[in-house]
Protein backbone atom coordinates (compact mmCIF):
# COMPACT_ATOMS: atom_id res chain seq x y z
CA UNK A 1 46.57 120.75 110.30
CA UNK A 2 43.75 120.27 107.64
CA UNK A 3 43.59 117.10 106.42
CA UNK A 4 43.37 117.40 102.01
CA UNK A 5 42.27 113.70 102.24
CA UNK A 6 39.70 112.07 104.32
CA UNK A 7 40.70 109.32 106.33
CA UNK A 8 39.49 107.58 109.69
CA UNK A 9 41.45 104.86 111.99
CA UNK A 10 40.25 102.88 114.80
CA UNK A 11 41.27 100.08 116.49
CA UNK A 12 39.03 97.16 117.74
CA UNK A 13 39.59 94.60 120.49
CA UNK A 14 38.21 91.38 120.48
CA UNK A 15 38.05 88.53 122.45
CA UNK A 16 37.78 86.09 119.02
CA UNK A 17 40.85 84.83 117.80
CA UNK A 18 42.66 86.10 114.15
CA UNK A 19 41.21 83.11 112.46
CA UNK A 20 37.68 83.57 114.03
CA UNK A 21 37.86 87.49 112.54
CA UNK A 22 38.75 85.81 109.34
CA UNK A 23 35.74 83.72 109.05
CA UNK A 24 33.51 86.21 110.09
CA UNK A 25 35.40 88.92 107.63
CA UNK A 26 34.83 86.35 104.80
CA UNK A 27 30.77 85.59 105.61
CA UNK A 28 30.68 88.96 104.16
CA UNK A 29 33.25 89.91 101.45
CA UNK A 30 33.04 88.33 98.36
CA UNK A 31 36.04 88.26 95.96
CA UNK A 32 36.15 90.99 93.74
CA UNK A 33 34.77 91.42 90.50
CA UNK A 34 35.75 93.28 87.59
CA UNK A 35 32.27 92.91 85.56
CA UNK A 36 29.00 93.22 87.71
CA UNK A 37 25.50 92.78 85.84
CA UNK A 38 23.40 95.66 87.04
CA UNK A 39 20.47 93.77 86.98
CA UNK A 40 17.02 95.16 89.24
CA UNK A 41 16.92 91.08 89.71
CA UNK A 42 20.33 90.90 90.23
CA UNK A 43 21.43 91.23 93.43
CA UNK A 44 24.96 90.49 95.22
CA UNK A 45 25.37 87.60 97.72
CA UNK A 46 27.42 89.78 100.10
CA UNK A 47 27.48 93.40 100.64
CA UNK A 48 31.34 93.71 100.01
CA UNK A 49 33.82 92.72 98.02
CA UNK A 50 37.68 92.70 97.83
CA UNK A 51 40.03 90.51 99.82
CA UNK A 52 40.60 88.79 102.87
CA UNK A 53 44.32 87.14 103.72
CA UNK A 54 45.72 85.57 106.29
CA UNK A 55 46.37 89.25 108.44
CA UNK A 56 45.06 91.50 106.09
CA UNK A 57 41.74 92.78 104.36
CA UNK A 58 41.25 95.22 101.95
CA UNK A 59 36.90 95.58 101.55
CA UNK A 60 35.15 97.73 99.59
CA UNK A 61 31.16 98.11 99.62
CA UNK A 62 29.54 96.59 96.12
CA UNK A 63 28.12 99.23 94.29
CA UNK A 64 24.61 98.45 92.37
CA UNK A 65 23.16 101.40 91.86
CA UNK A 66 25.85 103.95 92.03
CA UNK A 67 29.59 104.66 90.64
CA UNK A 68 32.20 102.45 92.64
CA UNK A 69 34.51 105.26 92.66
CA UNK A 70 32.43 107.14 95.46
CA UNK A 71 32.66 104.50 98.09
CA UNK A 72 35.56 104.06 100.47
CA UNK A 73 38.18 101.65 101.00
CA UNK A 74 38.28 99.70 103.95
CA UNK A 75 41.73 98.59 104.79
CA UNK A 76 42.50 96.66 108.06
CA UNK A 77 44.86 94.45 110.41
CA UNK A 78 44.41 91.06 112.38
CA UNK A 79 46.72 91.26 115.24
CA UNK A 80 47.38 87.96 117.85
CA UNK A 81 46.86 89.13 121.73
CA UNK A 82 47.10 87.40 124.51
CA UNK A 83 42.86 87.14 124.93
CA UNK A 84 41.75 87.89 121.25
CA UNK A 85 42.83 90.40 118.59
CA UNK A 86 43.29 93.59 118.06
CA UNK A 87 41.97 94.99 114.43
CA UNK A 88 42.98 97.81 113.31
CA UNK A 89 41.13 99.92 110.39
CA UNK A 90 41.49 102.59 107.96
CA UNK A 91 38.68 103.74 105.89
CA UNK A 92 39.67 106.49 103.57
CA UNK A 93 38.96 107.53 99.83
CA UNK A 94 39.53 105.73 96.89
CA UNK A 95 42.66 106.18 94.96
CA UNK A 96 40.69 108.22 91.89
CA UNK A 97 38.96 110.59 94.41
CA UNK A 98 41.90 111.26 95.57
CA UNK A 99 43.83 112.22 92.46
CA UNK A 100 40.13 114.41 91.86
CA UNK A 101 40.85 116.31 95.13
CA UNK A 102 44.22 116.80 94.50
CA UNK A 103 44.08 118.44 91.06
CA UNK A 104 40.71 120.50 91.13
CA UNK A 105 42.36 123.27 93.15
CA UNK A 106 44.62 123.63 90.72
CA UNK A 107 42.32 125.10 88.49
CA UNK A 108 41.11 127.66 90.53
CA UNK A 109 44.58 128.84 91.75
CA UNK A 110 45.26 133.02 89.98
């Protein structure tokens, strides 16, 4: 079956515990923010933004140049194993490309 939405899942082992993940997660996801200067001087401390909890993450990539609505969502899992963690990921589309992709065949239906 066709897919009408991209989306991608992996899973990651790791010898690091959940907290480890965390801290490395957060040396590169900034929280999110709803005004950005576009400035050419300007440039972001990290290369993503969103959030990080306890568990969970929920990253997307900071846009400079381009729309944010174009770049994916990066949605993952911290889960305790005996020797580590296991993370697992979902990158799919954001939620307006999605209601985009949805509708546009619409219009071209007889």
């Amino acid at each position: 079956m066709i897919k009408a939405l991209p989306t991608e899942e992996f899973t990651i082992e790791t010898y690091l515990e959940p907290e480890k993940v965390k801290d490395k997660l957060l040396k590169f996801v900034e929280p999110h923010k709803s005004i950005r200067l576009n400035l050419p001087f300007n440039s972001p401390d990290k290369p993503y933004e969103g959030k990080v909890e306890n568990s969970f993450f929920l990253i997307q990539r900071v846009s400079v140049n381009r729309k944010k609505v174009n770049l994916p969502i990066i949605e993952g899992r911290v889960y305790l194993r005996d020797r580590g963690s296991i993370i697992k990921v979902t990158i799919r589309a954001d939620t307006f490309w999605k209601y985009v992709n949805l509708t546009i065949p619409l219009f071209f239906m007889p």
